[in-house]
C-alpha atoms as a PDB file:
ATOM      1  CA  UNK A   1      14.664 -14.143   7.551  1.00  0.00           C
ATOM      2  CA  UNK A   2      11.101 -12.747   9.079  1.00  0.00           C
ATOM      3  CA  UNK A   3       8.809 -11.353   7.106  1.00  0.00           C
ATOM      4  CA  UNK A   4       5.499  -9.490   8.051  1.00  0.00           C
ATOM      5  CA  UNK A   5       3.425  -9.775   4.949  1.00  0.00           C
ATOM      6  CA  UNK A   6       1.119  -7.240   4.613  1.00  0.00           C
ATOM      7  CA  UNK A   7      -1.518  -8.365   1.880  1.00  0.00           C
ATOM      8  CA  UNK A   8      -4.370  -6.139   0.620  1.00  0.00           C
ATOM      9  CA  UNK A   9      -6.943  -9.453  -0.563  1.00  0.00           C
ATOM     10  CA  UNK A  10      -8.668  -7.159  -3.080  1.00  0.00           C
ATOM     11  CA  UNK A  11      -5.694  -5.412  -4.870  1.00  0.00           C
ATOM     12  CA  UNK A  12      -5.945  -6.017  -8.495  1.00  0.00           C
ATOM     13  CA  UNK A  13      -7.046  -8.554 -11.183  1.00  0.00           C
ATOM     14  CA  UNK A  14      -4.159 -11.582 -10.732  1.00  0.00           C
ATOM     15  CA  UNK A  15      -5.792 -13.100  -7.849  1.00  0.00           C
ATOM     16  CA  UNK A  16      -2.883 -13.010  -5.637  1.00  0.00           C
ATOM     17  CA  UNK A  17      -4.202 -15.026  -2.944  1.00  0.00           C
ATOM     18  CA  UNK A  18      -2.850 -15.228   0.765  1.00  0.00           C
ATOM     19  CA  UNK A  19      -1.974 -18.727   0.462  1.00  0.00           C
ATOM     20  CA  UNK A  20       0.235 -18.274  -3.062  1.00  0.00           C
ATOM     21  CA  UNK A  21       1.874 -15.468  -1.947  1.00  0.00           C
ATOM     22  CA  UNK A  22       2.888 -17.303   1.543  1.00  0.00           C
ATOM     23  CA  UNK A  23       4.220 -20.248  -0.298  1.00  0.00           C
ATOM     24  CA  UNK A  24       6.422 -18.213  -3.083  1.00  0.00           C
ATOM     25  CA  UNK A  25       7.507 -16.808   0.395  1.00  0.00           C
ATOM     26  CA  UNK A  26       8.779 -19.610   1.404  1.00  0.00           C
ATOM     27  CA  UNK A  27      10.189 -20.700  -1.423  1.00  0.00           C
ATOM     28  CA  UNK A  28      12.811 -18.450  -0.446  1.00  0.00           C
ATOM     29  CA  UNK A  29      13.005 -19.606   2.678  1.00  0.00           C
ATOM     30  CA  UNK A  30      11.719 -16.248   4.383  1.00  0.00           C
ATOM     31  CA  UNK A  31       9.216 -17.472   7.482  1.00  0.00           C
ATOM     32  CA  UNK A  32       5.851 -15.267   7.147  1.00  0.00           C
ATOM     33  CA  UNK A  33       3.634 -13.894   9.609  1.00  0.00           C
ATOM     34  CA  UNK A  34       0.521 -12.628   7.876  1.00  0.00           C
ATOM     35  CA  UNK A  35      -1.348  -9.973   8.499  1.00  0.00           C
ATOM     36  CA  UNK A  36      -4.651  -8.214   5.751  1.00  0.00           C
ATOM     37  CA  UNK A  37      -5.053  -4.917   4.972  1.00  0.00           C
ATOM     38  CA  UNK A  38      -8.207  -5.707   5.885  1.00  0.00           C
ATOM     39  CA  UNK A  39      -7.285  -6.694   9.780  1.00  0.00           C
ATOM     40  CA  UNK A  40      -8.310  -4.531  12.681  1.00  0.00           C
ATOM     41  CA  UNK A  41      -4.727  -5.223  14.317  1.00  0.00           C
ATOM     42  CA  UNK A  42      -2.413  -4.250  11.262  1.00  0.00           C
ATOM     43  CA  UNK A  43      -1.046  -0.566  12.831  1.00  0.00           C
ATOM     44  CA  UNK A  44      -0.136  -3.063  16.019  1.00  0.00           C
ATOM     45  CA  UNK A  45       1.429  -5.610  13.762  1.00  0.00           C
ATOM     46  CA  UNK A  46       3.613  -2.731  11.728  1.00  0.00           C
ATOM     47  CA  UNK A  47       5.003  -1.807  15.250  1.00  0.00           C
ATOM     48  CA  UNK A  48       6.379  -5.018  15.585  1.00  0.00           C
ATOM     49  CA  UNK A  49       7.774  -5.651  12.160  1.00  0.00           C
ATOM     50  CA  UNK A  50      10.657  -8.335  12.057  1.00  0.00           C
ATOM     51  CA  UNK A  51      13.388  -8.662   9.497  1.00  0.00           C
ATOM     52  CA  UNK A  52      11.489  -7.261   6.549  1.00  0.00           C
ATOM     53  CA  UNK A  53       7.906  -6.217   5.951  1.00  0.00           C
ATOM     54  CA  UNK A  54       6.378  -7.263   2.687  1.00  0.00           C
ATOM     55  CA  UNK A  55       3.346  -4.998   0.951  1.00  0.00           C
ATOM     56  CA  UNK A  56       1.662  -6.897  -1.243  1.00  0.00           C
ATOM     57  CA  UNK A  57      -1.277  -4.960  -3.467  1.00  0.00           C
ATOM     58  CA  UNK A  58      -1.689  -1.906  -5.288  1.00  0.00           C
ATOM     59  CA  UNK A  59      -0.393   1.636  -4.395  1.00  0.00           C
ATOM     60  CA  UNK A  60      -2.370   2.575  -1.332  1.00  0.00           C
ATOM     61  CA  UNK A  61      -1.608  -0.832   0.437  1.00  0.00           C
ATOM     62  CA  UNK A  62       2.416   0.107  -0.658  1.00  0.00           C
ATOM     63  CA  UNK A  63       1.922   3.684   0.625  1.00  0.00           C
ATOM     64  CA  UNK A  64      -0.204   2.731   3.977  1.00  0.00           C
ATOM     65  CA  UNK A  65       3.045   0.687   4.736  1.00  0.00           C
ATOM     66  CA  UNK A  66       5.689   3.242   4.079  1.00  0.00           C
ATOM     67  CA  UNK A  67       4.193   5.727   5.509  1.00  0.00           C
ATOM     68  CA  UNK A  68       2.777   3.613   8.870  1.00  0.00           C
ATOM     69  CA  UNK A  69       6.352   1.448   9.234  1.00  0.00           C
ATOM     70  CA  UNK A  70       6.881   2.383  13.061  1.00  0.00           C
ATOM     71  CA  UNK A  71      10.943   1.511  12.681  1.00  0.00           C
ATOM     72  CA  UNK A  72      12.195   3.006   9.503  1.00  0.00           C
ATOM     73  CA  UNK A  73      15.218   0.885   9.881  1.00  0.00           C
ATOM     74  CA  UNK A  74      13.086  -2.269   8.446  1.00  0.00           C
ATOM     75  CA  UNK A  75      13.863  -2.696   4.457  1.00  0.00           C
ATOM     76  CA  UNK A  76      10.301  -3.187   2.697  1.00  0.00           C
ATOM     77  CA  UNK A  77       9.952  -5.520   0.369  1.00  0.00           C
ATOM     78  CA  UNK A  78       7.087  -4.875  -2.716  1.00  0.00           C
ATOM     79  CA  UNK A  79       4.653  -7.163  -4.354  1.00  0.00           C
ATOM     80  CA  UNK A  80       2.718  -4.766  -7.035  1.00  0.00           C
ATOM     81  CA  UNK A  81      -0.608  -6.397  -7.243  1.00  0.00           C
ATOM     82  CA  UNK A  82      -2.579  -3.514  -8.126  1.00  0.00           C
ATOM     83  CA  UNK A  83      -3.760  -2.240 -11.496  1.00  0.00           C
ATOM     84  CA  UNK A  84      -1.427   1.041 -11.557  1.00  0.00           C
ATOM     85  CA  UNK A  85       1.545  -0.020  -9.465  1.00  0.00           C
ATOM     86  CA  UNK A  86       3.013   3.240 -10.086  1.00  0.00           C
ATOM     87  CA  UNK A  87       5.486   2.923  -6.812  1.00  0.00           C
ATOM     88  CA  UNK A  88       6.837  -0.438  -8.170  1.00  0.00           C
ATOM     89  CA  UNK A  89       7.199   0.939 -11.477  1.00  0.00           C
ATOM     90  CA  UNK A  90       8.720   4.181 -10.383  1.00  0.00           C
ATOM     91  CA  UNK A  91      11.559   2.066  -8.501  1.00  0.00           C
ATOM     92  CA  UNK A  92      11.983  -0.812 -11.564  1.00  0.00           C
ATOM     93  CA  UNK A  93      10.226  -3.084  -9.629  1.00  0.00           C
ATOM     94  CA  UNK A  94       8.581  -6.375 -11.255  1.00  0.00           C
ATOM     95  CA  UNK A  95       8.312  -9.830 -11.583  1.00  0.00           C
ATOM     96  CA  UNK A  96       5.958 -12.822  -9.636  1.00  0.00           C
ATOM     97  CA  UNK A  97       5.997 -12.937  -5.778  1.00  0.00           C
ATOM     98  CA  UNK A  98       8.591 -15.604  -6.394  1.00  0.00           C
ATOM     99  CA  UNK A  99      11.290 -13.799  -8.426  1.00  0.00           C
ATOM    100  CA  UNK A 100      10.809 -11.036  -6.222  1.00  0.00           C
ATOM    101  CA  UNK A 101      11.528 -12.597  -2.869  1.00  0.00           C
ATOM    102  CA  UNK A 102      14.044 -14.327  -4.336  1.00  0.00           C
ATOM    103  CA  UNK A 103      15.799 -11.008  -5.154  1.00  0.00           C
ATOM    104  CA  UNK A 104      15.103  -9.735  -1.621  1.00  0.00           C
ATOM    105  CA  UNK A 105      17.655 -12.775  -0.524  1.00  0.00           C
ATOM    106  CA  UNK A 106      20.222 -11.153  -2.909  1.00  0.00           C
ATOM    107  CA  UNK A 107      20.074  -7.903  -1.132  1.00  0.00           C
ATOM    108  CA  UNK A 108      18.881  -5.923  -4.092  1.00  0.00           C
ATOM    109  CA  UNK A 109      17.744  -2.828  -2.536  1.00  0.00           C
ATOM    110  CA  UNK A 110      16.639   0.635  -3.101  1.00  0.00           C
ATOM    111  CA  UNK A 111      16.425   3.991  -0.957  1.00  0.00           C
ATOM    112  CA  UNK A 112      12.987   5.627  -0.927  1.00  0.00           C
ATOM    113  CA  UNK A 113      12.461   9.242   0.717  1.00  0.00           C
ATOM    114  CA  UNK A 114       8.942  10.162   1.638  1.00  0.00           C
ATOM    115  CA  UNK A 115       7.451  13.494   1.586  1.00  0.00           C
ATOM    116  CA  UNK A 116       6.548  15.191   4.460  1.00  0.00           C
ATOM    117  CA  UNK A 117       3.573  17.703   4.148  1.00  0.00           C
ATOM    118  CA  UNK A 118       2.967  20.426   6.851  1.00  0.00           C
ATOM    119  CA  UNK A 119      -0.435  21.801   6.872  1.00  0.00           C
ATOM    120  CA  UNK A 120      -2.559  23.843   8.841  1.00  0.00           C
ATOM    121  CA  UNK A 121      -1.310  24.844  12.466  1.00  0.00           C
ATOM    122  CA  UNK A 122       0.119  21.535  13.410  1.00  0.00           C
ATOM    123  CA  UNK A 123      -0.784  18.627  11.309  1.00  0.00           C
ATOM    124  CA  UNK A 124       2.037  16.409   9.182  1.00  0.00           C
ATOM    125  CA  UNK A 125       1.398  13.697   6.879  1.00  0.00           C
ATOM    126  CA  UNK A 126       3.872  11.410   4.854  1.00  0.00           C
ATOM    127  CA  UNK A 127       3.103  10.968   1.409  1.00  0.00           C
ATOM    128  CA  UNK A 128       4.429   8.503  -1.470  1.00  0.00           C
ATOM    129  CA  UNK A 129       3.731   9.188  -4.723  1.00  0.00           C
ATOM    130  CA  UNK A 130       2.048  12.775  -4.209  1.00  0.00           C
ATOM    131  CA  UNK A 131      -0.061  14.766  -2.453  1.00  0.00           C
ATOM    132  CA  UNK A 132      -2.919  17.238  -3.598  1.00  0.00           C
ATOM    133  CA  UNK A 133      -4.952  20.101  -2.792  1.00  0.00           C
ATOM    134  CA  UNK A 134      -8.542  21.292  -2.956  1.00  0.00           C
ATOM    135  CA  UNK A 135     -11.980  19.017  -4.180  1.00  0.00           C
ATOM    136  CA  UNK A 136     -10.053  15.943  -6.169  1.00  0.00           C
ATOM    137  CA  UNK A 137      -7.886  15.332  -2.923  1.00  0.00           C
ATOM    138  CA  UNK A 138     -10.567  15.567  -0.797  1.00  0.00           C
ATOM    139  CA  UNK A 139     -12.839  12.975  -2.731  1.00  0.00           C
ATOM    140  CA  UNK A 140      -9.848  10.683  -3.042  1.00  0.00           C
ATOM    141  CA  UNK A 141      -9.371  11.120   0.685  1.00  0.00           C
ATOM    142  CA  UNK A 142     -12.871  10.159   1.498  1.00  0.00           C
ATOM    143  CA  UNK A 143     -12.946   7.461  -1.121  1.00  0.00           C
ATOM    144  CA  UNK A 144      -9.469   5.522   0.386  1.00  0.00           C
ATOM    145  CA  UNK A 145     -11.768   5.443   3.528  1.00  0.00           C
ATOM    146  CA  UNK A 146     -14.527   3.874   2.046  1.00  0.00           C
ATOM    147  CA  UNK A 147     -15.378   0.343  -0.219  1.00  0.00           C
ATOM    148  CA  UNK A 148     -14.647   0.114  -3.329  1.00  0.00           C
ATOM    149  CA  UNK A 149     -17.120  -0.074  -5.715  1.00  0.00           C
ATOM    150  CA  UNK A 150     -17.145  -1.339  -9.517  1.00  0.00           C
ATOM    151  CA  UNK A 151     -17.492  -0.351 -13.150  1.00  0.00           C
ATOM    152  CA  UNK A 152     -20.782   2.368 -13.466  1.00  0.00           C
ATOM    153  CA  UNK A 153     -21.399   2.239  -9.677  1.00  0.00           C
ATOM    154  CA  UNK A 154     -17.759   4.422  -8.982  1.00  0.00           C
ATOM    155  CA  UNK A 155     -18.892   6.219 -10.839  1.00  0.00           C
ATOM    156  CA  UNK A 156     -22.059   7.177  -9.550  1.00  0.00           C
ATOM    157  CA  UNK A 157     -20.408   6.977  -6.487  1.00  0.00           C
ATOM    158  CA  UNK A 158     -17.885   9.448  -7.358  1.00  0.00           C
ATOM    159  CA  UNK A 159     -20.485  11.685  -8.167  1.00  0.00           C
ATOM    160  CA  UNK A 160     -22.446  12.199  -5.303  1.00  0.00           C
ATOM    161  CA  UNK A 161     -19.535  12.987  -2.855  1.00  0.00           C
ATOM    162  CA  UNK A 162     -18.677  15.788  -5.705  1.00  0.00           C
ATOM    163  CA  UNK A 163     -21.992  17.247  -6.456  1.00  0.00           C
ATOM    164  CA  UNK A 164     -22.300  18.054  -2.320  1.00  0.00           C
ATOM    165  CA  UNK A 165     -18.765  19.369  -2.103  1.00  0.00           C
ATOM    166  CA  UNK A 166     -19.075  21.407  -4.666  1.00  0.00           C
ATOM    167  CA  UNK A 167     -22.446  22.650  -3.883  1.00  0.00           C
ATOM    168  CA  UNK A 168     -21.344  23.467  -0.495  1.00  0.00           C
ATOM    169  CA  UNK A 169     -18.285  25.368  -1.887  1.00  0.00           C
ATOM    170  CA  UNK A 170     -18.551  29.673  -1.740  1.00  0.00           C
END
């Protein structure tokens, strides 16, 4: 089997790193072309997914793949590294990158259905766990976009973006 793995480097607390994940990979014999979620080329390496694609990190890394997966026909195989995980959880999903791909092997697989939004005149979007409306989707929008920051400085961070939407609001 050929996997893409699709690994977000900064998902979580575990320290997941690239080379761990490869080799628990391997372990289960699957041969791994690797590709960050940090990489300029990752919507060209999604449209030429092999067997399986693997998303390894947190729920945006998960959802990015789901929802960017060129050939819905490829199984996806999750690795929740993130600190909410609530796709993984929401489908029983657990375990070390190791017990996991060893499960993939087995065939254990789920269905997932994504949402499809219609907004506007024209415009679409997929969605995995939700989808929201108004100022909080809007700063969580903008905030996906940008880089992450920690502890007090979110915060702060947070707060800017919402005191100018808000101010700007009728």
């Amino acid at each position: 089997m050929r996997a893409l793995l699709v690994h977000n480097p900064m998902a979580g607390t575990k320290g997941h790193d690239k080379g761990s994940i490869i080799d628990a990979l391997q372990l289960a014999d699957i041969k791994v072309d690797y590709v960050s979620t940090k990489d300029d080329d990752l919507e060209r390496a999604l449209k030429h997914a092999r067997d399986v694609v693997v998303a390894a990190g947190g729920d945006g890394t998960i959802g990015y793949v789901f929802t960017h997966l060129a050939d819905r026909s490829i199984p996806i195989g999750i690795l929740p590294l993130g600190s909410a995980n609530n796709i993984a959880r929401s489908l029983g999903i657990a375990g070390t990158p190791a017990e996991l791909a060893e499960k993939w092997r087995a065939g254990h697989v789920h269905s997932f259905h994504l949402v499809e939004v219609t907004y506007g005149k024209d415009k679409r979007e997929l969605c995995t766990e939700g989808f929201g409306v108004g100022v909080m989707a809007t700063l969580i929008r903008r905030r996906a976009k940008g880089k992450k920051a920690d502890g007090a400085d979110a915060i702060r961070r947070g707060r800017r973006p919402f005191t100018a939407l808000v101010s700007d609001a009728e």
